[in-house]
Protein backbone atom coordinates (compact mmCIF):
# COMPACT_ATOMS: atom_id res chain seq x y z
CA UNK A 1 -31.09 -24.78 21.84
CA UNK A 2 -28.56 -26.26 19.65
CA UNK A 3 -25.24 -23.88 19.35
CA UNK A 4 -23.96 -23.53 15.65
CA UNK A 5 -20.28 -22.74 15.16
CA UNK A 6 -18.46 -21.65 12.12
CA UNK A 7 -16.46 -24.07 10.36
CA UNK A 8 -12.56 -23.15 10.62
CA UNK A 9 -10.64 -22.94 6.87
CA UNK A 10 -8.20 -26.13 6.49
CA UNK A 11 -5.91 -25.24 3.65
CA UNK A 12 -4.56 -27.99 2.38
CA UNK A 13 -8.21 -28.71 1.43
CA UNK A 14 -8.53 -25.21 -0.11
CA UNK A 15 -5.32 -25.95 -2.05
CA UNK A 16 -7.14 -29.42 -3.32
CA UNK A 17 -10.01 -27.32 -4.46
CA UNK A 18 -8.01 -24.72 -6.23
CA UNK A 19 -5.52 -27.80 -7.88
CA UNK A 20 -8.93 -29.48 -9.04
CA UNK A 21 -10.37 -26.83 -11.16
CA UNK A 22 -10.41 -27.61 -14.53
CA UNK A 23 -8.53 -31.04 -14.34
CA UNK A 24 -5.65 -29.09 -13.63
CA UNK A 25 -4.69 -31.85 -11.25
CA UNK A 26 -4.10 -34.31 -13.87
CA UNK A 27 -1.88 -31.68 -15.77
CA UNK A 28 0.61 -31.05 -12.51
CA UNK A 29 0.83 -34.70 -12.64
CA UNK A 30 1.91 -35.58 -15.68
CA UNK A 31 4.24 -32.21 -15.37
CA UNK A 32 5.77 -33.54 -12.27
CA UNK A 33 6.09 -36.92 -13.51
CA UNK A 34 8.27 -35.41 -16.53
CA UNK A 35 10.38 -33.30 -14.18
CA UNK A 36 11.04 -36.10 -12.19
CA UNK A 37 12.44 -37.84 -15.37
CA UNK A 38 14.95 -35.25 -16.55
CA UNK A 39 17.39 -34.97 -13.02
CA UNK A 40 18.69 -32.02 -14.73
CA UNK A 41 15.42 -29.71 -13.57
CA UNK A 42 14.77 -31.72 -10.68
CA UNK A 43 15.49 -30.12 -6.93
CA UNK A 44 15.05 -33.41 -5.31
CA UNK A 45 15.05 -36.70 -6.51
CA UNK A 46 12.26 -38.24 -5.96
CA UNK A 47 10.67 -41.48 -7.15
CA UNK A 48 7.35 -40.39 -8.67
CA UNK A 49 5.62 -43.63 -8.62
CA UNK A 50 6.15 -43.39 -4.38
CA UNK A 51 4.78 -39.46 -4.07
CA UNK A 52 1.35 -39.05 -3.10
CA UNK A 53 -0.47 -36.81 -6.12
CA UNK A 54 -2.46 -35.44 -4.75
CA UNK A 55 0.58 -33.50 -2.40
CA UNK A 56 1.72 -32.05 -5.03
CA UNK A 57 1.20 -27.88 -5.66
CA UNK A 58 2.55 -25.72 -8.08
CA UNK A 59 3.75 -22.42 -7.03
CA UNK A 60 0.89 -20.53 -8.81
CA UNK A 61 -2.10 -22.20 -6.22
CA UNK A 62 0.24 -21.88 -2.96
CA UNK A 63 0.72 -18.10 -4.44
CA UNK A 64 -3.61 -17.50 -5.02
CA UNK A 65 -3.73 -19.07 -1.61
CA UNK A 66 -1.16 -16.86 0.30
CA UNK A 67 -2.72 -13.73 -0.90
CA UNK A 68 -6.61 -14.76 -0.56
CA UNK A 69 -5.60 -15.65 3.55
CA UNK A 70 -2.63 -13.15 3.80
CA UNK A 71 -0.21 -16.22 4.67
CA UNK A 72 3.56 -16.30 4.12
CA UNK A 73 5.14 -18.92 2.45
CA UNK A 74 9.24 -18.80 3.20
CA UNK A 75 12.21 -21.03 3.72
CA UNK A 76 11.91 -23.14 7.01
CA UNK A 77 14.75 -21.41 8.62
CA UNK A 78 12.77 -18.46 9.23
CA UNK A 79 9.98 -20.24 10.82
CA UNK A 80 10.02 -19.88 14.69
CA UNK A 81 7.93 -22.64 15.67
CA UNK A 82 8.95 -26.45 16.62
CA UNK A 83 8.88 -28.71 13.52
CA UNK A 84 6.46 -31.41 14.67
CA UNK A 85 7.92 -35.24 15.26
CA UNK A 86 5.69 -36.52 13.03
CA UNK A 87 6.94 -33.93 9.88
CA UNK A 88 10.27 -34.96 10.95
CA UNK A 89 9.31 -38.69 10.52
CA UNK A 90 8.04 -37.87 7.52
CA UNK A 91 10.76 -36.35 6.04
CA UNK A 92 13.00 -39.27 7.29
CA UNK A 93 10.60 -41.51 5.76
CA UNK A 94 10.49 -40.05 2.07
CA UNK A 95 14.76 -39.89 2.24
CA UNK A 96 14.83 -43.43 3.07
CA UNK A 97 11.98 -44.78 1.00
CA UNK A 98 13.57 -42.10 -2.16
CA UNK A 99 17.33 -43.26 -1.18
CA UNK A 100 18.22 -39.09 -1.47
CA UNK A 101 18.44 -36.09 1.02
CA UNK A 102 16.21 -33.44 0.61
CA UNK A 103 16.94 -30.16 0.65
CA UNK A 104 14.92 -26.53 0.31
CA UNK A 105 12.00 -27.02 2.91
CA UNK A 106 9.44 -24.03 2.81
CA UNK A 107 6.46 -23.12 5.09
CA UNK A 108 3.01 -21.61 4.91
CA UNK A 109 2.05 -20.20 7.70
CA UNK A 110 0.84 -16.83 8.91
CA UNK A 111 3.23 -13.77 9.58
CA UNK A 112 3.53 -14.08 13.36
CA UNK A 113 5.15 -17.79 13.24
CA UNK A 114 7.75 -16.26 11.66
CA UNK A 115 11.38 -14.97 12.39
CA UNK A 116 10.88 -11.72 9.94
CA UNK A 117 13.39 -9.70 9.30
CA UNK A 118 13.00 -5.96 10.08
CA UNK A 119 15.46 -3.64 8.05
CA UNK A 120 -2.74 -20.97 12.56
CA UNK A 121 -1.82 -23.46 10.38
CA UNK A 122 1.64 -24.47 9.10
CA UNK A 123 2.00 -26.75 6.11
CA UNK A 124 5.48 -27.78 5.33
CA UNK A 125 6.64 -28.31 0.98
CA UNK A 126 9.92 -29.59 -0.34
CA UNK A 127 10.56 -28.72 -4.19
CA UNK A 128 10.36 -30.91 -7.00
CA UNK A 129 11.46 -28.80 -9.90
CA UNK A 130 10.08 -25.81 -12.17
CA UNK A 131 7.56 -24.19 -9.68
CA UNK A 132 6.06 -27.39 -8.35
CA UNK A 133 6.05 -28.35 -3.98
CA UNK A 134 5.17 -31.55 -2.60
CA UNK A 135 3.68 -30.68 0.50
CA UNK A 136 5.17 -32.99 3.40
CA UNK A 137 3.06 -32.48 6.44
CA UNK A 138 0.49 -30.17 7.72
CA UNK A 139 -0.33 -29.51 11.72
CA UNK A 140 -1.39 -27.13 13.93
CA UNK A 141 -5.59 -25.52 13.61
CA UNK A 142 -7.13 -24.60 11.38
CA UNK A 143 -7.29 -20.86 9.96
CA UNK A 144 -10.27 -19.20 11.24
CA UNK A 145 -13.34 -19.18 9.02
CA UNK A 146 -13.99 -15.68 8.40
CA UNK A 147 -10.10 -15.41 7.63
CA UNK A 148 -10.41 -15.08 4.08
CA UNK A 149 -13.03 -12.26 4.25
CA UNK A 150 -10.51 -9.98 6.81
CA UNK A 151 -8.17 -10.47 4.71
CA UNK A 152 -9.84 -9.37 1.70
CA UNK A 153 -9.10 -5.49 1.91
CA UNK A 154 -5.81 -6.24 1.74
CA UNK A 155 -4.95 -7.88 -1.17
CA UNK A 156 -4.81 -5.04 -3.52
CA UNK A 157 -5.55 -1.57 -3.80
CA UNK A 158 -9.17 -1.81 -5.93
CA UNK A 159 -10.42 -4.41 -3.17
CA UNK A 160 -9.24 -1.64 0.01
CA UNK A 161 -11.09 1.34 -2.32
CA UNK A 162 -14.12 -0.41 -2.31
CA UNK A 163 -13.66 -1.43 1.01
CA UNK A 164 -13.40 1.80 2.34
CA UNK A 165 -16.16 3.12 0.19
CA UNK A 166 -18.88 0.47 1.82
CA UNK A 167 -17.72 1.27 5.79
CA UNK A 168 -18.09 4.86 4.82
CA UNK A 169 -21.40 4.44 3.56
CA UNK A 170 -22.60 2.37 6.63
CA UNK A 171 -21.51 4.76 9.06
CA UNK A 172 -23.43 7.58 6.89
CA UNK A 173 -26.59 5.66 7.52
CA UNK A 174 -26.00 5.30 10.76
CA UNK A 175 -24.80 8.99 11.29
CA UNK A 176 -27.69 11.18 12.51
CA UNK A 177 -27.78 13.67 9.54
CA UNK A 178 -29.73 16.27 12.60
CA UNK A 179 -25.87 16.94 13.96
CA UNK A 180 -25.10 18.42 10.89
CA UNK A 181 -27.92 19.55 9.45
CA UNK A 182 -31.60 21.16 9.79
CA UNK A 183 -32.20 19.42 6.43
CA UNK A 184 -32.08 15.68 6.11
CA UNK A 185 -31.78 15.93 2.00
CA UNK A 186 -29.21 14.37 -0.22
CA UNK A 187 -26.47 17.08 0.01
CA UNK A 188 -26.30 16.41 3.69
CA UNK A 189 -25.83 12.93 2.76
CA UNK A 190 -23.35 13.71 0.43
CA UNK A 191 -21.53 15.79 2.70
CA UNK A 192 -21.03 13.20 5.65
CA UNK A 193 -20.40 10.43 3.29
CA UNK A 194 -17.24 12.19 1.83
CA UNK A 195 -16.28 13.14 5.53
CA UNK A 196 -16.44 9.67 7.04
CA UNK A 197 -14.50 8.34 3.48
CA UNK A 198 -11.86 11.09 4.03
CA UNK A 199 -11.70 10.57 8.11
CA UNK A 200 -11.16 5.97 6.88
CA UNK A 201 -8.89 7.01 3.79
CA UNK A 202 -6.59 8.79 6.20
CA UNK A 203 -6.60 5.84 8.51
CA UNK A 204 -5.74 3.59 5.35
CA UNK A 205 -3.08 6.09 4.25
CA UNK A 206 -1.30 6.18 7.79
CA UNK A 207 -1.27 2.13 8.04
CA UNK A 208 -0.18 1.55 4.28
CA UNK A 209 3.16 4.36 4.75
CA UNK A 210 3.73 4.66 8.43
CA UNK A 211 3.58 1.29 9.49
CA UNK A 212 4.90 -0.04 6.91
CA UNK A 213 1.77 -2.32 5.34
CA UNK A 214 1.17 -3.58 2.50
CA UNK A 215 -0.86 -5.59 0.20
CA UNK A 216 -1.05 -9.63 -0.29
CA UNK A 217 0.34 -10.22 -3.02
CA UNK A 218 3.23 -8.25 -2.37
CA UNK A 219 3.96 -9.69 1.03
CA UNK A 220 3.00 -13.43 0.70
CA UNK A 221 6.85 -14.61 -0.34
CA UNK A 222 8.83 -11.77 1.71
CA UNK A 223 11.07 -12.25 4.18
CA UNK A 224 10.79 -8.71 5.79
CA UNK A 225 8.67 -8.25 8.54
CA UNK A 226 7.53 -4.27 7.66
CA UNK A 227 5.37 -5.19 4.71
């Protein structure tokens, strides 16, 4: 029998999809393509007719993308990995073919490839100017493909609520009401439900204060590694 495996996330292609939504693709353009114009706003000078359009981000859809897969997205000096030869030809490339240095690299990558300071898939962006990134190269795998569902919990406190209230109600199912109980009724229910919530909320409580976690959206440009 034929084995079926999940496909693994690639997110420059989920940053496509997001960019594409509502012709929103053709509005970064035509944004970039003034910044470029006006060298007063731009970070790097770059010859728009010689960038590849559909590279280019703005910070809001690298942001939704950080928190939905809990990613980081930080200066490249924090980033502990080896730069790949071919980014590096890359970036050689677009100074020559620009005539201009470049300056500002950032990285999207999980939490662990980076040098955090304590008080899957990296893509690597240079700035253009007024929240937009060209994105340079991309390497390493792919995110895995149930990343985005993990990850979900934690990206702000209704999502970890609810998420606490479903586990709690599965394990109450699965709880034999007879260790508690003569009576299998709805009290009983009641009673174990708000015991296995209270037992998870206290597990949720000690990770979120104690070790020092915290939600997606507050994490996903931080530079600190207890967050």
């Amino acid at each position: 029998m034929k084995k079926t495996y999940m496909k693994s996330t690639n997110i420059k292609i989920e940053l496509d999809n997001l960019k594409n939504i509502g012709n929103r693709s053709e509005k970064i353009i035509n944004e970039v393509n003034n910044i470029l114009r006006n060298s007063n706003t731009a970070i790097n000078k770059f010859n728009f007719d010689l960038l590849k359009t559909e590279n280019i981000y703005s910070i809001k859809e690298i942001k939704k993308i950080c928190i939905n897969y809990r990613l980081r997205f930080l200066d490249v000096k924090y980033f502990k990995g080896d730069i790949p030869f071919e980014a590096i030809k890359k970036i050689d490339d677009l100074k020559k073919s620009h005539y201009t240095d470049l300056k500002g690299f950032k990285i999207m990558a999980p939490s662990k490839l980076f040098k955090l300071k304590n008080t899957d898939d990296p893509l690597l962006f240079i700035p253009i100017g007024k929240d937009y990134y060209y994105m340079v190269h991309k390497w390493g795998d792919d995110l895995h493909p149930l990343r985005k569902i993990l990850m979900w919990p934690s990206k702000n406190m209704f999502n970890i609520i609810i998420t606490t209230l479903l586990v709690s109600l599965f394990l109450t199912v699965l709880t034999p009401k007879s260790l508690f109980s003569k009576t299998n009724d709805i009290s009983t229910f009641f009673i174990i439900f708000l015991f296995n919530f209270k037992a998870l909320a206290s597990i949720v409580i000690f990770c979120a204060f104690f070790l020092g976690k915290n939600f997606n959206k507050y994490i996903w440009n931080s530079k600190y590694n207890k967050s």
